[in-house]
C-alpha atoms as a PDB file:
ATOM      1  CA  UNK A   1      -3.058   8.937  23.124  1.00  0.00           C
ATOM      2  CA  UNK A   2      -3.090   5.464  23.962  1.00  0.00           C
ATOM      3  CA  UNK A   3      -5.834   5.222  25.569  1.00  0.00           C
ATOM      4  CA  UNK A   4      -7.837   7.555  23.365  1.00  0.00           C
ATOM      5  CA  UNK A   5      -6.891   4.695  20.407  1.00  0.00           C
ATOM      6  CA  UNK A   6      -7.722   2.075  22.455  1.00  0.00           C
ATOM      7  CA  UNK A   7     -11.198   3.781  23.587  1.00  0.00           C
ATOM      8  CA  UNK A   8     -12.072   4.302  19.841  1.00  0.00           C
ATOM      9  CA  UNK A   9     -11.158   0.807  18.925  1.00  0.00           C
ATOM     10  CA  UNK A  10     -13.312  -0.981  21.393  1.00  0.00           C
ATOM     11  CA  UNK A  11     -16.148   1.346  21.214  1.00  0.00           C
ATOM     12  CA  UNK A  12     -15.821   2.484  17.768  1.00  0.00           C
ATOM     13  CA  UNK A  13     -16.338   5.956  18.212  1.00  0.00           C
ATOM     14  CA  UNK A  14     -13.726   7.938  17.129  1.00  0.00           C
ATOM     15  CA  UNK A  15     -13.558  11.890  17.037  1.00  0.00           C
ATOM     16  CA  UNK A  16     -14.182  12.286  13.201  1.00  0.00           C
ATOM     17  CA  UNK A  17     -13.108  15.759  12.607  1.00  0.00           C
ATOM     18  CA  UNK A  18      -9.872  14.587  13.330  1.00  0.00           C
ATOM     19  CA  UNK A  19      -9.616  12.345  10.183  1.00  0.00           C
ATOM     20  CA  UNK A  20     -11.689  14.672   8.065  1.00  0.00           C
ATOM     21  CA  UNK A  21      -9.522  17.215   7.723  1.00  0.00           C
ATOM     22  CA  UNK A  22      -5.531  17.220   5.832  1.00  0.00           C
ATOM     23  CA  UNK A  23      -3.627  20.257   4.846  1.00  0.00           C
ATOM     24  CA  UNK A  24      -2.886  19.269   0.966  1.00  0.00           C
ATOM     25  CA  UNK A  25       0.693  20.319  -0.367  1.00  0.00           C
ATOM     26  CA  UNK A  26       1.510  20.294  -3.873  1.00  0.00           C
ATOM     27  CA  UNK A  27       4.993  18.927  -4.472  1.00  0.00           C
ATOM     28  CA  UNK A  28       6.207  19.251  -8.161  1.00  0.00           C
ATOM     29  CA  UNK A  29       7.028  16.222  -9.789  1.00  0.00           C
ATOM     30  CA  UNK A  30      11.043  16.379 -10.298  1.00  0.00           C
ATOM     31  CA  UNK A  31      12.149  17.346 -14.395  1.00  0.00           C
ATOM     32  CA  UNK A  32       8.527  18.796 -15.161  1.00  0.00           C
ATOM     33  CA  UNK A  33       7.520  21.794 -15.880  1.00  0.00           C
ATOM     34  CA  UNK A  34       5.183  24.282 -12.683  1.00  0.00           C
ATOM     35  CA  UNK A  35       2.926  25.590 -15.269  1.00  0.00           C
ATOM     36  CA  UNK A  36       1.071  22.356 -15.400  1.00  0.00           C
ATOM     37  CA  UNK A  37      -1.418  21.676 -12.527  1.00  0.00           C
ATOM     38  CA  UNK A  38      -0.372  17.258 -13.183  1.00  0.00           C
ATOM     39  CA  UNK A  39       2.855  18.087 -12.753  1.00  0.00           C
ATOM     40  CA  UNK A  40       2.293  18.182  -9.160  1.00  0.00           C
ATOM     41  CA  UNK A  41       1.817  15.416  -6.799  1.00  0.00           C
ATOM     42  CA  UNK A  42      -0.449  16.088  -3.721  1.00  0.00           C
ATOM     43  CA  UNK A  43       0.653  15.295   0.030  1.00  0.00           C
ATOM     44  CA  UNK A  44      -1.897  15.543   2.466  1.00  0.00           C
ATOM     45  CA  UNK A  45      -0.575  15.952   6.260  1.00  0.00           C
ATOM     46  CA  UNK A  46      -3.028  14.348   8.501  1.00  0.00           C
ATOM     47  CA  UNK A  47      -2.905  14.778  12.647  1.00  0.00           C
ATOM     48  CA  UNK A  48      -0.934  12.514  14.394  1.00  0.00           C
ATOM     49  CA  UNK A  49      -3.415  10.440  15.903  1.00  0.00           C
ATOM     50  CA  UNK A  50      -5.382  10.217  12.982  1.00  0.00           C
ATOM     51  CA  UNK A  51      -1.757   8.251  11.488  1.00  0.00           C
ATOM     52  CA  UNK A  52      -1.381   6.467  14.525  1.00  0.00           C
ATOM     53  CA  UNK A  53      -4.855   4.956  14.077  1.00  0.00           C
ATOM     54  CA  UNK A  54      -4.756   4.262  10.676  1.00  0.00           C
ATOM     55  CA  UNK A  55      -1.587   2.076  11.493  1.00  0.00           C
ATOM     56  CA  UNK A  56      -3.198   0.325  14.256  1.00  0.00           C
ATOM     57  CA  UNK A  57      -6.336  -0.208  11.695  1.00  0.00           C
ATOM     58  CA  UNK A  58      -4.000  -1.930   9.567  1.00  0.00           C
ATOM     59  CA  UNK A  59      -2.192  -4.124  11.611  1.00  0.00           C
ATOM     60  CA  UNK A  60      -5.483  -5.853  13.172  1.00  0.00           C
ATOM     61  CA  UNK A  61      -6.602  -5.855   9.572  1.00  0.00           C
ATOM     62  CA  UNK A  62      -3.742  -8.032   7.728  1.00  0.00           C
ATOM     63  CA  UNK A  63      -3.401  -9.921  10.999  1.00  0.00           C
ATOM     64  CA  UNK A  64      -7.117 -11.089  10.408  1.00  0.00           C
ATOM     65  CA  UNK A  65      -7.036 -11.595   6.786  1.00  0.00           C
ATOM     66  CA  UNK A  66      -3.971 -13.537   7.466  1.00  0.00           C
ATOM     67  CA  UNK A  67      -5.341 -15.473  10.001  1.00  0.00           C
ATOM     68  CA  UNK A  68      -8.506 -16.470   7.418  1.00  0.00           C
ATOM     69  CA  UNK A  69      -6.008 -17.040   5.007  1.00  0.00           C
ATOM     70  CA  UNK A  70      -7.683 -14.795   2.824  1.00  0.00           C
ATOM     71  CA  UNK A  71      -4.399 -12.822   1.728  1.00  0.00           C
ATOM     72  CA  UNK A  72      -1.747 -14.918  -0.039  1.00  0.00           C
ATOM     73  CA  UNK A  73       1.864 -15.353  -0.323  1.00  0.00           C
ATOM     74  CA  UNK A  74       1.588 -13.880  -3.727  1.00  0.00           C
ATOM     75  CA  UNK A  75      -0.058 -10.527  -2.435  1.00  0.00           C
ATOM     76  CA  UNK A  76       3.100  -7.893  -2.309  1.00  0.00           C
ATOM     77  CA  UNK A  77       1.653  -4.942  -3.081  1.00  0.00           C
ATOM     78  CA  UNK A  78       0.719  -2.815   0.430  1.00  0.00           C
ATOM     79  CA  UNK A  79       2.482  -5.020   2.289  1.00  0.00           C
ATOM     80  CA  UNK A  80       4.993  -4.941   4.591  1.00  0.00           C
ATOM     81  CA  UNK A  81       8.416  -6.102   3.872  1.00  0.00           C
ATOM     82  CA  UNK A  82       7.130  -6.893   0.006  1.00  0.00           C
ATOM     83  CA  UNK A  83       6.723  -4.464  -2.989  1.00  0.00           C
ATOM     84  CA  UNK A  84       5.533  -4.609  -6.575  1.00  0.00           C
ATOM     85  CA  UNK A  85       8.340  -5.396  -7.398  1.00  0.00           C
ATOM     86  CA  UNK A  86       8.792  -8.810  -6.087  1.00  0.00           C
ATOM     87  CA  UNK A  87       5.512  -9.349  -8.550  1.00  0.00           C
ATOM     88  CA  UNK A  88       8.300  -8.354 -11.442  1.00  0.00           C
ATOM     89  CA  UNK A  89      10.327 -10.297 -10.069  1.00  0.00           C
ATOM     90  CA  UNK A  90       8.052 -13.170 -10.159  1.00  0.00           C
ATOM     91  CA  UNK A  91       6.809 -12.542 -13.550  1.00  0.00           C
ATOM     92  CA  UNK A  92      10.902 -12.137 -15.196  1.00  0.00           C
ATOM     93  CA  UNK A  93      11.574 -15.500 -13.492  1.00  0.00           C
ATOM     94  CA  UNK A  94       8.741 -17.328 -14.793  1.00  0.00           C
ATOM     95  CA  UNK A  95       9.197 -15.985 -18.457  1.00  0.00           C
ATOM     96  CA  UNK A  96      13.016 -16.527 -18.113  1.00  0.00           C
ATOM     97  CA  UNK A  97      13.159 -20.206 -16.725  1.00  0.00           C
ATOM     98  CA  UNK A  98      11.904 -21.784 -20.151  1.00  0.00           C
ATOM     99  CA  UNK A  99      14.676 -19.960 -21.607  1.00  0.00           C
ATOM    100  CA  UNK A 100      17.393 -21.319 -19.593  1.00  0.00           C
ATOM    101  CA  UNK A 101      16.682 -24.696 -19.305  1.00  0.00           C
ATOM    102  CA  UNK A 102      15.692 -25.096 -22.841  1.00  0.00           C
ATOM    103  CA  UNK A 103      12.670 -26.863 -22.217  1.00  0.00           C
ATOM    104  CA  UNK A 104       9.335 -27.055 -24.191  1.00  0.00           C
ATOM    105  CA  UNK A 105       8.167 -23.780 -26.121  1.00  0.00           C
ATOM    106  CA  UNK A 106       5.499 -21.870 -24.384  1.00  0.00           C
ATOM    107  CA  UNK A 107       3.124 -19.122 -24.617  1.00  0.00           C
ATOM    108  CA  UNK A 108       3.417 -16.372 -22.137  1.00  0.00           C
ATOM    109  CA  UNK A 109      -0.072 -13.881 -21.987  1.00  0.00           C
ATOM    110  CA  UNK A 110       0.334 -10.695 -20.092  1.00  0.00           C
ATOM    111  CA  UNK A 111      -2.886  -9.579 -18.965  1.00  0.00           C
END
């Protein structure tokens, strides 16, 4: 399989019927109700390789954008080792610091 990846990635041909096809799963959302179709959240299983690609398309890809400094220390979402939640985080610390230092009023805009 390695080399198979390694072919597509150099030549960039890869076998496309591979990644066009998924089986799709419906998995019901926990607490609701089965008689309603958004109630369910799809899964798609995709072919190994097709997985195994998609990871190695990744990790070139943030390692270049990293490398051009396009993505920044404040981009958490999709990446590895950082979630949304750090943005929360982030956001609560910003709007709290004011607050506990008892400095200037301010005006905090959610957008």
């Amino acid at each position: 399989m390695n080399v198979f990846c390694k072919y597509s990635m150099k030549f960039g041909k890869v076998v496309i019927s591979l990644w066009s096809q998924a089986i799709v799963i419906p998995i019901q959302k926990p607490g609701k109700y089965n008689t309603d179709p958004n109630n369910y959240r799809p899964i798609a299983l995709t072919s190994c390789i097709c997985k195994t690609m998609e990871m190695m398309i990744n990790k070139r890809l943030v390692w270049f954008l990293k490398t051009i400094n396009i993505l920044t220390n404040i981009q958490c979402g999709f990446r590895k080792n950082r979630s949304t939640v750090d943005q929360l985080f982030d956001q609560r610390l910003l709007f709290e610091m004011p607050l506990l230092t008892r400095n200037m009023p301010f005006l905090y805009i959610l957008i």
